[in-house]
PDB file of N, CA and C in Angstrom:
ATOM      1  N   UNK A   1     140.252 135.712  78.040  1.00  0.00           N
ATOM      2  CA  UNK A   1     140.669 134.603  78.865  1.00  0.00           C
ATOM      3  C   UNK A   1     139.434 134.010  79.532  1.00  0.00           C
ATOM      4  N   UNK A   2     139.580 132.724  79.660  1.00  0.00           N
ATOM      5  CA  UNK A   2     137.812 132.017  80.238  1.00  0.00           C
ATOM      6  C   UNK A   2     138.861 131.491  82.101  1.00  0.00           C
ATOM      7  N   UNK A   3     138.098 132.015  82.463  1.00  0.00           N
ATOM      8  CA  UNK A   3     138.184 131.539  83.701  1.00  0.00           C
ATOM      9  C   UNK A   3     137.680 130.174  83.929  1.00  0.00           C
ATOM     10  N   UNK A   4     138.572 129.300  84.008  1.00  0.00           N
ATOM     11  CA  UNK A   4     137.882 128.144  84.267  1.00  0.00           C
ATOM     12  C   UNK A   4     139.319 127.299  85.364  1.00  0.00           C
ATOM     13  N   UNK A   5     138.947 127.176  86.589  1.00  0.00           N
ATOM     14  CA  UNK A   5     139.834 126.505  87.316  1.00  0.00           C
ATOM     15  C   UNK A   5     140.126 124.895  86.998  1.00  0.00           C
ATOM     16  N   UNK A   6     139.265 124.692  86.507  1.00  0.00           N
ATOM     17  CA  UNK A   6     139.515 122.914  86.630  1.00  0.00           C
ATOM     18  C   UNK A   6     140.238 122.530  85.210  1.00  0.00           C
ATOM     19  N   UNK A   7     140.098 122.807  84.600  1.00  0.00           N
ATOM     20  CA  UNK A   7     140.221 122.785  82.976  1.00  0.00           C
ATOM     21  C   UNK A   7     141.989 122.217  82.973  1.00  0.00           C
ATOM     22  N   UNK A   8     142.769 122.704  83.644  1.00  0.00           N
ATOM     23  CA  UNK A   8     143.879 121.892  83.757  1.00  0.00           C
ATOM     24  C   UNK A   8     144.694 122.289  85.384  1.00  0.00           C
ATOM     25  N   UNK A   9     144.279 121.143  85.602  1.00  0.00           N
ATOM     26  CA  UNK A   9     144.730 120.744  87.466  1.00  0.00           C
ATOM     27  C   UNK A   9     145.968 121.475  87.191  1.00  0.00           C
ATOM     28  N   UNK A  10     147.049 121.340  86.399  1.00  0.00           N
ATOM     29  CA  UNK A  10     148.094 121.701  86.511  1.00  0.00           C
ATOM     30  C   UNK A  10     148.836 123.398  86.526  1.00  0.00           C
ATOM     31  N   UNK A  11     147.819 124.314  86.249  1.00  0.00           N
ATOM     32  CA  UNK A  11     147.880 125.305  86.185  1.00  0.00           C
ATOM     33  C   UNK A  11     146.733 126.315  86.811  1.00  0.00           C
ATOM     34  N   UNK A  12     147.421 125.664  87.742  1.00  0.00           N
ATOM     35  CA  UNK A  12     146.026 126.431  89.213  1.00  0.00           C
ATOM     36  C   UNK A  12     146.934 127.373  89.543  1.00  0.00           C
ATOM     37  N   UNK A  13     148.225 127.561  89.606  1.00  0.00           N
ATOM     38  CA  UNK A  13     148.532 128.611  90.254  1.00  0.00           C
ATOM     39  C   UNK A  13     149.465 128.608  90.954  1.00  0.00           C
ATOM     40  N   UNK A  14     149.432 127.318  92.099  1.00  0.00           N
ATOM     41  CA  UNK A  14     150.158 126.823  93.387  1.00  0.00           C
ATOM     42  C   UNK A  14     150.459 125.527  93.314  1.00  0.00           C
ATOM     43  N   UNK A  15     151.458 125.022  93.931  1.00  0.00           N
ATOM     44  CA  UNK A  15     152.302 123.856  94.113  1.00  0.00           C
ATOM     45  C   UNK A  15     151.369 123.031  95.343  1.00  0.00           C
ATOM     46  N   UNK A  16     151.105 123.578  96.200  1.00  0.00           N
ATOM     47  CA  UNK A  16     150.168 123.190  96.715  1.00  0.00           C
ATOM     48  C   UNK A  16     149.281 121.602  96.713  1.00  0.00           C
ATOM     49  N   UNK A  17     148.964 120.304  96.955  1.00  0.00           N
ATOM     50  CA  UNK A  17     147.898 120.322  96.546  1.00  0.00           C
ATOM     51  C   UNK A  17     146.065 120.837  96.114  1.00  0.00           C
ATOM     52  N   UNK A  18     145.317 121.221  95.852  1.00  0.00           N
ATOM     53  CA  UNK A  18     144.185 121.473  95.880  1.00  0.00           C
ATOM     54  C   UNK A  18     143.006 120.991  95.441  1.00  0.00           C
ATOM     55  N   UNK A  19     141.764 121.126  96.016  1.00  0.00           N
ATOM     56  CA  UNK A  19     140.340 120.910  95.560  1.00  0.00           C
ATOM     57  C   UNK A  19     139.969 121.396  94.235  1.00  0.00           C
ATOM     58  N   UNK A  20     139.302 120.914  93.510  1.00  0.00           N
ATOM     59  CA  UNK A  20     138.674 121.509  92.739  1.00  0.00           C
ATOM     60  C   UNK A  20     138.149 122.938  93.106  1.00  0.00           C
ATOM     61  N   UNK A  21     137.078 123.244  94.258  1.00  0.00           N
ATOM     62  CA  UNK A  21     136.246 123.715  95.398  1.00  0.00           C
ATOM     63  C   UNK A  21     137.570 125.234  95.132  1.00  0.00           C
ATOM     64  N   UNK A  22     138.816 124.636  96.122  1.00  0.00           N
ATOM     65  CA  UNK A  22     139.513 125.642  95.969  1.00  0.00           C
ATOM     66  C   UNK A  22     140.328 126.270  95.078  1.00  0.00           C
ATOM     67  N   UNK A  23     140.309 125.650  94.389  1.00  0.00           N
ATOM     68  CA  UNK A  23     141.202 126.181  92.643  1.00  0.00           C
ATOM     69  C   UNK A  23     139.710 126.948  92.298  1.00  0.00           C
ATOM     70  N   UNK A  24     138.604 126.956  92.269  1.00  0.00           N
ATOM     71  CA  UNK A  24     137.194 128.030  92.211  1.00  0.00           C
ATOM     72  C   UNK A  24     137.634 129.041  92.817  1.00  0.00           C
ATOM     73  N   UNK A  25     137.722 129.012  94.089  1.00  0.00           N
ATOM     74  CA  UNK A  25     137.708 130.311  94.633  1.00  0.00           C
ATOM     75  C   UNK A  25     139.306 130.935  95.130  1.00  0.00           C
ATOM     76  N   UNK A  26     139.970 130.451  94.410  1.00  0.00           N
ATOM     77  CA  UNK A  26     141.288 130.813  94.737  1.00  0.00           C
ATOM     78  C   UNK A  26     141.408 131.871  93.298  1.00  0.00           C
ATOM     79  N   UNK A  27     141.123 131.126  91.963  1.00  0.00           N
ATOM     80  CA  UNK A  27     140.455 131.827  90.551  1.00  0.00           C
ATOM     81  C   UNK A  27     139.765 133.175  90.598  1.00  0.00           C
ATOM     82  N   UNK A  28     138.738 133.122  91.352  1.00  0.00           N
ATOM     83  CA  UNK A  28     137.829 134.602  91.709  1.00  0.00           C
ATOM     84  C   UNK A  28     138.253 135.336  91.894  1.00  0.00           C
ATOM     85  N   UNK A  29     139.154 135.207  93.461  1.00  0.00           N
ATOM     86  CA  UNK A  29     140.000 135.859  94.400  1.00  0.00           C
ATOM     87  C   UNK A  29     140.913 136.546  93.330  1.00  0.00           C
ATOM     88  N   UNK A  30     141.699 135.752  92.618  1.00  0.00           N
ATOM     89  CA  UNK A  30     142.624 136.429  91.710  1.00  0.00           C
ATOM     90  C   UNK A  30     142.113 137.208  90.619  1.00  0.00           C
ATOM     91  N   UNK A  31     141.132 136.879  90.373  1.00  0.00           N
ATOM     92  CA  UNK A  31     140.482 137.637  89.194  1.00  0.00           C
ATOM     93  C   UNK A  31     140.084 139.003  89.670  1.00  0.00           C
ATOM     94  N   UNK A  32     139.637 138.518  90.826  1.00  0.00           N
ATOM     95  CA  UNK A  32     138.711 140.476  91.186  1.00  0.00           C
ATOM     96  C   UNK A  32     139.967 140.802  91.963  1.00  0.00           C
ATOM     97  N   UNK A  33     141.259 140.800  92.366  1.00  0.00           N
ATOM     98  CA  UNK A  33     142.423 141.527  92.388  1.00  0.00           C
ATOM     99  C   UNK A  33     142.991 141.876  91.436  1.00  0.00           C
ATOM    100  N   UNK A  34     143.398 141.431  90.232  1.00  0.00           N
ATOM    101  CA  UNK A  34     143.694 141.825  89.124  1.00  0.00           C
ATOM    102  C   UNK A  34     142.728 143.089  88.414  1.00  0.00           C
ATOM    103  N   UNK A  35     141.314 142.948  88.607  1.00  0.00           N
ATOM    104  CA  UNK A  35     140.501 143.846  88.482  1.00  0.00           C
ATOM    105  C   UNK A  35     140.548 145.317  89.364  1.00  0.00           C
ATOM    106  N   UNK A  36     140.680 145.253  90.449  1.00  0.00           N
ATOM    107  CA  UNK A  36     140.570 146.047  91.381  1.00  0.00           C
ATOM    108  C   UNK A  36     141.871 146.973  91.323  1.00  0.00           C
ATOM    109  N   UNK A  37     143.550 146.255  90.873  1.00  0.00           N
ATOM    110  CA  UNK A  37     144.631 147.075  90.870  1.00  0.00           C
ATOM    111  C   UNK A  37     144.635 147.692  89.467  1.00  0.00           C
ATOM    112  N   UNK A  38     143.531 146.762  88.241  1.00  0.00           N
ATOM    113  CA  UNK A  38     143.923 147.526  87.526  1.00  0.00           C
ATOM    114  C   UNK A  38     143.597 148.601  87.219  1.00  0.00           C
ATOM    115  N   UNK A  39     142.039 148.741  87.867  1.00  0.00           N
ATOM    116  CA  UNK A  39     141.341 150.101  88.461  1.00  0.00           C
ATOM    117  C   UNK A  39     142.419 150.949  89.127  1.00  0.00           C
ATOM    118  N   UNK A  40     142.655 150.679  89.687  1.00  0.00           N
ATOM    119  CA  UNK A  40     143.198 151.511  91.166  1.00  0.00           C
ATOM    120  C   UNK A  40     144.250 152.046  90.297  1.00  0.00           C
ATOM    121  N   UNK A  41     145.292 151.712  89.371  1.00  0.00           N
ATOM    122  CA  UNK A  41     146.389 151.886  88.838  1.00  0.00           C
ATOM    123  C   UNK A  41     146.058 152.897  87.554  1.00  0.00           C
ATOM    124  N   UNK A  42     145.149 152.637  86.872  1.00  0.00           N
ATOM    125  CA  UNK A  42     144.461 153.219  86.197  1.00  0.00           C
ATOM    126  C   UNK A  42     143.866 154.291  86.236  1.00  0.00           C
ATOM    127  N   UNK A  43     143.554 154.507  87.241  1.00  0.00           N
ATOM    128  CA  UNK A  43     142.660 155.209  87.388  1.00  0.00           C
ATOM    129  C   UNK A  43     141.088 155.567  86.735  1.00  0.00           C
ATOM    130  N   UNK A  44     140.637 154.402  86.609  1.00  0.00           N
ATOM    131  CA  UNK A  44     139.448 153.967  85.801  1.00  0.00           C
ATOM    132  C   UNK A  44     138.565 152.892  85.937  1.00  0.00           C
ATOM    133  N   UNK A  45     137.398 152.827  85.708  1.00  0.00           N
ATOM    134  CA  UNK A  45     136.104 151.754  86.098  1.00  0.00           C
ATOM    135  C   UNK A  45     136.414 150.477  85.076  1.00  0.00           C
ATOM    136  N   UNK A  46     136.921 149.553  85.742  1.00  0.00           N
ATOM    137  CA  UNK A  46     136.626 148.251  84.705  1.00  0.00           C
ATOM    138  C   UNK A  46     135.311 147.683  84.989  1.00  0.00           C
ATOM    139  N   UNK A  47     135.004 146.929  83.991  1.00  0.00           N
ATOM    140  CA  UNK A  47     134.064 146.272  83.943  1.00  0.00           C
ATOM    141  C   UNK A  47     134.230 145.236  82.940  1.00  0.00           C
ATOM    142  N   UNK A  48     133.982 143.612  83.988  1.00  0.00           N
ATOM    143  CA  UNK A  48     134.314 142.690  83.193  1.00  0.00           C
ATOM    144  C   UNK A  48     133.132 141.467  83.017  1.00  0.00           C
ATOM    145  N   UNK A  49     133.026 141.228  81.667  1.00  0.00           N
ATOM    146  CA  UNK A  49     131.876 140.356  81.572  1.00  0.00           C
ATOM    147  C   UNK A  49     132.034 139.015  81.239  1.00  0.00           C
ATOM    148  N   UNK A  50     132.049 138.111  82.204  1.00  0.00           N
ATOM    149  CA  UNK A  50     132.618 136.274  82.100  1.00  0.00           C
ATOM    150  C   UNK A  50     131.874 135.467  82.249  1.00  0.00           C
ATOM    151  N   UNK A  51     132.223 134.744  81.072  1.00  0.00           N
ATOM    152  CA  UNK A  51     131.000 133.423  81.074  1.00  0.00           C
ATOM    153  C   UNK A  51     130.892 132.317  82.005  1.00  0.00           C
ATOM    154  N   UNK A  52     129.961 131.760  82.213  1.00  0.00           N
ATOM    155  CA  UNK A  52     130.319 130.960  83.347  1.00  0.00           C
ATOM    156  C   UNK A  52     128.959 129.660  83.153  1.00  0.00           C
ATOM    157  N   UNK A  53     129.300 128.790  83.771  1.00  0.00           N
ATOM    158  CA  UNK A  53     128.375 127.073  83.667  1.00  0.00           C
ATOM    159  C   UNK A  53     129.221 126.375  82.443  1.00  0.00           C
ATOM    160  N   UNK A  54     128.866 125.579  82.024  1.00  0.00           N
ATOM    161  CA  UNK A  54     129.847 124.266  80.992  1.00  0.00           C
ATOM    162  C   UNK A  54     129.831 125.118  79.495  1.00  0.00           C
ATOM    163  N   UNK A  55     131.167 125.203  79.362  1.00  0.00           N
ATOM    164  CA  UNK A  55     131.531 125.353  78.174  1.00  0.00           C
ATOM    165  C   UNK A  55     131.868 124.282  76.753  1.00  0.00           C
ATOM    166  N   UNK A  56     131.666 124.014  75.842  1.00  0.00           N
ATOM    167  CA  UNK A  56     131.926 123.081  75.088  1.00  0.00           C
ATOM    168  C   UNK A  56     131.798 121.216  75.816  1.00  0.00           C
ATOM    169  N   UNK A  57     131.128 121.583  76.785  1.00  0.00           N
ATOM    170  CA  UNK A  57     130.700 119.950  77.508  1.00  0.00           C
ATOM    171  C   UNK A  57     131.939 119.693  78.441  1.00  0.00           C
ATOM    172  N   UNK A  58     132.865 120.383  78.664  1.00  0.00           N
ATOM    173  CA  UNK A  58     134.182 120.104  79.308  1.00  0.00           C
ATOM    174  C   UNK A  58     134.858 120.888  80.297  1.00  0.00           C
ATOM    175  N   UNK A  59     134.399 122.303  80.108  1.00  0.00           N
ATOM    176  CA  UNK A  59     135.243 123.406  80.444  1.00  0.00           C
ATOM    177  C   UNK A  59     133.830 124.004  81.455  1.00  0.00           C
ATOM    178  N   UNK A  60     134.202 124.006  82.809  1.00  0.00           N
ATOM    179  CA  UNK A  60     133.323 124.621  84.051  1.00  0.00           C
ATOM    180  C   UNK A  60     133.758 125.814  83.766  1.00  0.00           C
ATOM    181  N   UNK A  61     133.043 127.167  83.570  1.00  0.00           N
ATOM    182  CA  UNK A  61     133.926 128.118  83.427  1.00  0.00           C
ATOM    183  C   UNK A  61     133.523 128.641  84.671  1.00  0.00           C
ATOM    184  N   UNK A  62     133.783 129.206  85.540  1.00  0.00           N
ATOM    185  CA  UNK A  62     133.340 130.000  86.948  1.00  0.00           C
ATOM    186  C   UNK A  62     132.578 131.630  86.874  1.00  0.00           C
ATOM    187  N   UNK A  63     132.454 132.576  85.841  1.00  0.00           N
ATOM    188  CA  UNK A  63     131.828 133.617  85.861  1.00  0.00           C
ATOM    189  C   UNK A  63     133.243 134.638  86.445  1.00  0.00           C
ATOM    190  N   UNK A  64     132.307 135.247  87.164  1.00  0.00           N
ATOM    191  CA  UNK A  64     133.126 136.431  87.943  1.00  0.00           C
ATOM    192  C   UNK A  64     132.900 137.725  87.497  1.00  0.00           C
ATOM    193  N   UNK A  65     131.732 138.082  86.757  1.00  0.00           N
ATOM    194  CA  UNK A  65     131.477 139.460  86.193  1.00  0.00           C
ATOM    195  C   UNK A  65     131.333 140.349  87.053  1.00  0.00           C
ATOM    196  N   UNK A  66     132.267 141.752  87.461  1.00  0.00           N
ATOM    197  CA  UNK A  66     131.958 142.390  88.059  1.00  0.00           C
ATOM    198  C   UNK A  66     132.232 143.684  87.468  1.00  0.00           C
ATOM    199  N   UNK A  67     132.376 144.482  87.756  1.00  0.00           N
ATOM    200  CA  UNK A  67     132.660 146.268  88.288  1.00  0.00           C
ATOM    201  C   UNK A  67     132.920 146.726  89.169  1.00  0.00           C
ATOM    202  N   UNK A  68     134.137 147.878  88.890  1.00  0.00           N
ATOM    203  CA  UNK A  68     134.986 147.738  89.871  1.00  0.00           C
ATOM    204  C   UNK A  68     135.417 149.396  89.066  1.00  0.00           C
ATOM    205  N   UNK A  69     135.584 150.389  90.952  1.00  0.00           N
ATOM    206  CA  UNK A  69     135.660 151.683  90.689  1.00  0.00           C
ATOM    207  C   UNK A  69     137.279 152.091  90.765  1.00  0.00           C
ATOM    208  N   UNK A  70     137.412 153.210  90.551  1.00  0.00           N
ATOM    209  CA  UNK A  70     139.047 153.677  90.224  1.00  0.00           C
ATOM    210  C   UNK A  70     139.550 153.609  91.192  1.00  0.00           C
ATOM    211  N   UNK A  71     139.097 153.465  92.196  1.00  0.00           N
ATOM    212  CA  UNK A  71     139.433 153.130  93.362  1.00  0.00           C
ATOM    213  C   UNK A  71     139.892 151.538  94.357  1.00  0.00           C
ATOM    214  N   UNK A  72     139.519 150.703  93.227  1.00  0.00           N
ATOM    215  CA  UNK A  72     139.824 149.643  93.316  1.00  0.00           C
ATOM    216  C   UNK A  72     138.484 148.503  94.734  1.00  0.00           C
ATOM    217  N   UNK A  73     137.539 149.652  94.127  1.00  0.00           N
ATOM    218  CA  UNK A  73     136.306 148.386  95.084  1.00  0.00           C
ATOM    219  C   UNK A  73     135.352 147.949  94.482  1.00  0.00           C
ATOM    220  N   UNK A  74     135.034 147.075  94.574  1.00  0.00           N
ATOM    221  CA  UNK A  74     133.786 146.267  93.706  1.00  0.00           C
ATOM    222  C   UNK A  74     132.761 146.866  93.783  1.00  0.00           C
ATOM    223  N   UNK A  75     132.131 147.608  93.169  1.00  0.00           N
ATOM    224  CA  UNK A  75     130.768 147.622  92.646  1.00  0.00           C
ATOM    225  C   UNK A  75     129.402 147.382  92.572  1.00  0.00           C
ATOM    226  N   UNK A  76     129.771 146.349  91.644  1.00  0.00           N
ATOM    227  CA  UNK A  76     128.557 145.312  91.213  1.00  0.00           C
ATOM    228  C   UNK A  76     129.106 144.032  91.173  1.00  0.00           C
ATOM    229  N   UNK A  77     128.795 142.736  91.069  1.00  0.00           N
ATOM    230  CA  UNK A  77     129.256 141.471  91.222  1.00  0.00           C
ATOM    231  C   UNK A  77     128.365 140.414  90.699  1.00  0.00           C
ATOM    232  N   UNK A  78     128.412 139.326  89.794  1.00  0.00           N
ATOM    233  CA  UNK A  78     127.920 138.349  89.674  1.00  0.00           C
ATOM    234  C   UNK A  78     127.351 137.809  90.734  1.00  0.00           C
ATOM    235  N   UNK A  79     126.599 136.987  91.389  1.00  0.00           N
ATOM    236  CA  UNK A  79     126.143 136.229  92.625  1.00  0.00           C
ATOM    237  C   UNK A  79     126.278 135.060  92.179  1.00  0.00           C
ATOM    238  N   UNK A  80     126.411 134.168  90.850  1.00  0.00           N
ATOM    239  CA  UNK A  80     126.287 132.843  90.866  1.00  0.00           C
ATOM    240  C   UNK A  80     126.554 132.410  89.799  1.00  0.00           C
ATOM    241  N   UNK A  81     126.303 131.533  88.632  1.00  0.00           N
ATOM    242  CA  UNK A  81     126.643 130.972  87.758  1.00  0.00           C
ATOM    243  C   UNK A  81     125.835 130.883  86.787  1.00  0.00           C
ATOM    244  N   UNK A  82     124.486 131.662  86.906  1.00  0.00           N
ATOM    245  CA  UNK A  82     123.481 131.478  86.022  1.00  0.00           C
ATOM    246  C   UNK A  82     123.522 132.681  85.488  1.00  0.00           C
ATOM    247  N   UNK A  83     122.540 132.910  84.192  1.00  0.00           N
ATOM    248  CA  UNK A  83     122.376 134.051  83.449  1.00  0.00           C
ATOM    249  C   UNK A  83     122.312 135.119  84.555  1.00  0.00           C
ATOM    250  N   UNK A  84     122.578 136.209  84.385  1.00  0.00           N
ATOM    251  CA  UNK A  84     122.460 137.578  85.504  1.00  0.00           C
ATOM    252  C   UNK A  84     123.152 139.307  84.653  1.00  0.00           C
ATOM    253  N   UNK A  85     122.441 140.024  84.910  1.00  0.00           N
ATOM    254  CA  UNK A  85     122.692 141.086  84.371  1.00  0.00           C
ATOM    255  C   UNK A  85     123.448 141.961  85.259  1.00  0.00           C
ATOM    256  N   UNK A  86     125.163 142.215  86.043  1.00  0.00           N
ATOM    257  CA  UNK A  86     125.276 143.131  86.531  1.00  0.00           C
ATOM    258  C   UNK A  86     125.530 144.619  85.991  1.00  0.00           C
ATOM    259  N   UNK A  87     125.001 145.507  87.327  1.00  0.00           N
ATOM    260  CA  UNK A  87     125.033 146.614  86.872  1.00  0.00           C
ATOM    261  C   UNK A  87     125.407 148.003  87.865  1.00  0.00           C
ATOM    262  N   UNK A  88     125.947 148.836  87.571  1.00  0.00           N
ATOM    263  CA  UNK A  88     125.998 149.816  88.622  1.00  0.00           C
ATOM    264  C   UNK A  88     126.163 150.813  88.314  1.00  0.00           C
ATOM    265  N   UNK A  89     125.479 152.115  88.785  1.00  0.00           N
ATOM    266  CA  UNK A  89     125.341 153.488  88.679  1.00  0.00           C
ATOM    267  C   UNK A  89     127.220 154.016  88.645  1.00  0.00           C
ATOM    268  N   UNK A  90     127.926 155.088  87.670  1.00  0.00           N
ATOM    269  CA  UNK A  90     129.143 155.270  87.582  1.00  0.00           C
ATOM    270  C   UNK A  90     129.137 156.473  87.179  1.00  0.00           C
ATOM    271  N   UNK A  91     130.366 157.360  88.071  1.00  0.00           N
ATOM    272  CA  UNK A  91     130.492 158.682  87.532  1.00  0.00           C
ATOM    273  C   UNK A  91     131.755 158.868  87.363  1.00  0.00           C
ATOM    274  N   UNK A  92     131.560 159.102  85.568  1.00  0.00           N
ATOM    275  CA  UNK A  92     133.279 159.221  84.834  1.00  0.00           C
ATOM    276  C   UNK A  92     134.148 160.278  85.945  1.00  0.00           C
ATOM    277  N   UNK A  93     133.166 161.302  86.455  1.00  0.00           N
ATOM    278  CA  UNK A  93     134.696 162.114  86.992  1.00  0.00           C
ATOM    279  C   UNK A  93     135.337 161.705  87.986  1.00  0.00           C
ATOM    280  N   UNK A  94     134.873 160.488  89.044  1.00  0.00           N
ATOM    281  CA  UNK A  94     135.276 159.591  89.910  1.00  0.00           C
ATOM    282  C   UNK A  94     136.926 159.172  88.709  1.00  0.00           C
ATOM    283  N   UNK A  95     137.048 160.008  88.200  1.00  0.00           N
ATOM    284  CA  UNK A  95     138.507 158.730  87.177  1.00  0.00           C
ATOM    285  C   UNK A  95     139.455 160.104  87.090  1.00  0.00           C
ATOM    286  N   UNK A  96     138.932 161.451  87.180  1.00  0.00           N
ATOM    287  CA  UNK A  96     139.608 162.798  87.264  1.00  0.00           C
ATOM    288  C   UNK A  96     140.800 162.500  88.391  1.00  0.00           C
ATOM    289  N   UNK A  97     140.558 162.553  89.599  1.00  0.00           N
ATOM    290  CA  UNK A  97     141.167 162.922  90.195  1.00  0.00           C
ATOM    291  C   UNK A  97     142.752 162.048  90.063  1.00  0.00           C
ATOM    292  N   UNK A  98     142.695 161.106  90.150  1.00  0.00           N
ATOM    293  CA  UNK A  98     144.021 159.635  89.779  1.00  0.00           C
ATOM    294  C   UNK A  98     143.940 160.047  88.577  1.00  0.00           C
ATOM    295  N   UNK A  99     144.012 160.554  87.640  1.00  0.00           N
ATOM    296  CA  UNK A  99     144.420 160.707  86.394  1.00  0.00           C
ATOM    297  C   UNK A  99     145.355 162.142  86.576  1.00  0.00           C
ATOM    298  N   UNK A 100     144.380 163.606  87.077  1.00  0.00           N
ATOM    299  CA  UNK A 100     145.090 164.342  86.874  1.00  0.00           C
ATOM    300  C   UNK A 100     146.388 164.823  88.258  1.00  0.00           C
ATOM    301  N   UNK A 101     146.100 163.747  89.649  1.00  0.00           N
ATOM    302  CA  UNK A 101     147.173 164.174  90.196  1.00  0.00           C
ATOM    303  C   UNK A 101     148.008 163.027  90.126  1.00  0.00           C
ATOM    304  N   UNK A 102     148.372 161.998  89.043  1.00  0.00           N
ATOM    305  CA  UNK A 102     149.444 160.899  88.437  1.00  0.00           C
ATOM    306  C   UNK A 102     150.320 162.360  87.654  1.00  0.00           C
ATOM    307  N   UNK A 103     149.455 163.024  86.680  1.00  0.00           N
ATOM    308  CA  UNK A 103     150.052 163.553  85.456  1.00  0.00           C
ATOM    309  C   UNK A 103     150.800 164.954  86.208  1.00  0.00           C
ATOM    310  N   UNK A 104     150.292 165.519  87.064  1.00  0.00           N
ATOM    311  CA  UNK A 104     150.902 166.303  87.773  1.00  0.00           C
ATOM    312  C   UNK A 104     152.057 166.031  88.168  1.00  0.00           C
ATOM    313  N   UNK A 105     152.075 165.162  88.762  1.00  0.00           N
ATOM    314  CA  UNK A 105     153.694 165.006  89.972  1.00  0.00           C
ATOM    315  C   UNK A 105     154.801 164.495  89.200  1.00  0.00           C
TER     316      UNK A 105
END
């Protein structure tokens, strides 16, 4: 899925009117929650890598690459819209514990 808020006004989300500005960061917001529960639910490190600046001359895509622990907290994080490498130190057994007391109970 390309994250791109503007790409169609009509499927921002909310009835609302909105900004461009805020259909951006309303996008993020939802993106690194979706990330964070699916960690948390999971019990496991996502890590997601999104493109971001003009796509095909039309499509703003917004980024949002982060990492995100089983615990459901960010990590590491994109800062902006340009090329960037995130990265962060991770320890698989941080994913033990939500795995084996889910399978327990």
């Amino acid at each position: 899925m390309y994250l791109h808020a503007n790409s169609k006004p009509d499927n921002r989300g909310t009835r609302k009117p909105t900004t461009p500005e805020q259909a951006e960061k309303d996008a993020l917001y939802q993106h690194q929650l979706v990330m964070k529960c699916n960690s948390y639910m999971n019990s496991c490190f996502s890590i997601s890598a999104a493109k971001a600046g003009l796509e095909d001359g039309k499509y703003d895509l917004i980024g949002g690459s982060c990492i995100t622990s089983p615990e459901g907290y960010v990590l590491a994080e994109a800062k902006g819209k340009g090329d960037e490498i995130v990265f962060a130190e991770i320890d698989l057994e941080d994913c033990r514990q939500g795995k084996e007391k889910a399978s327990s109970s």
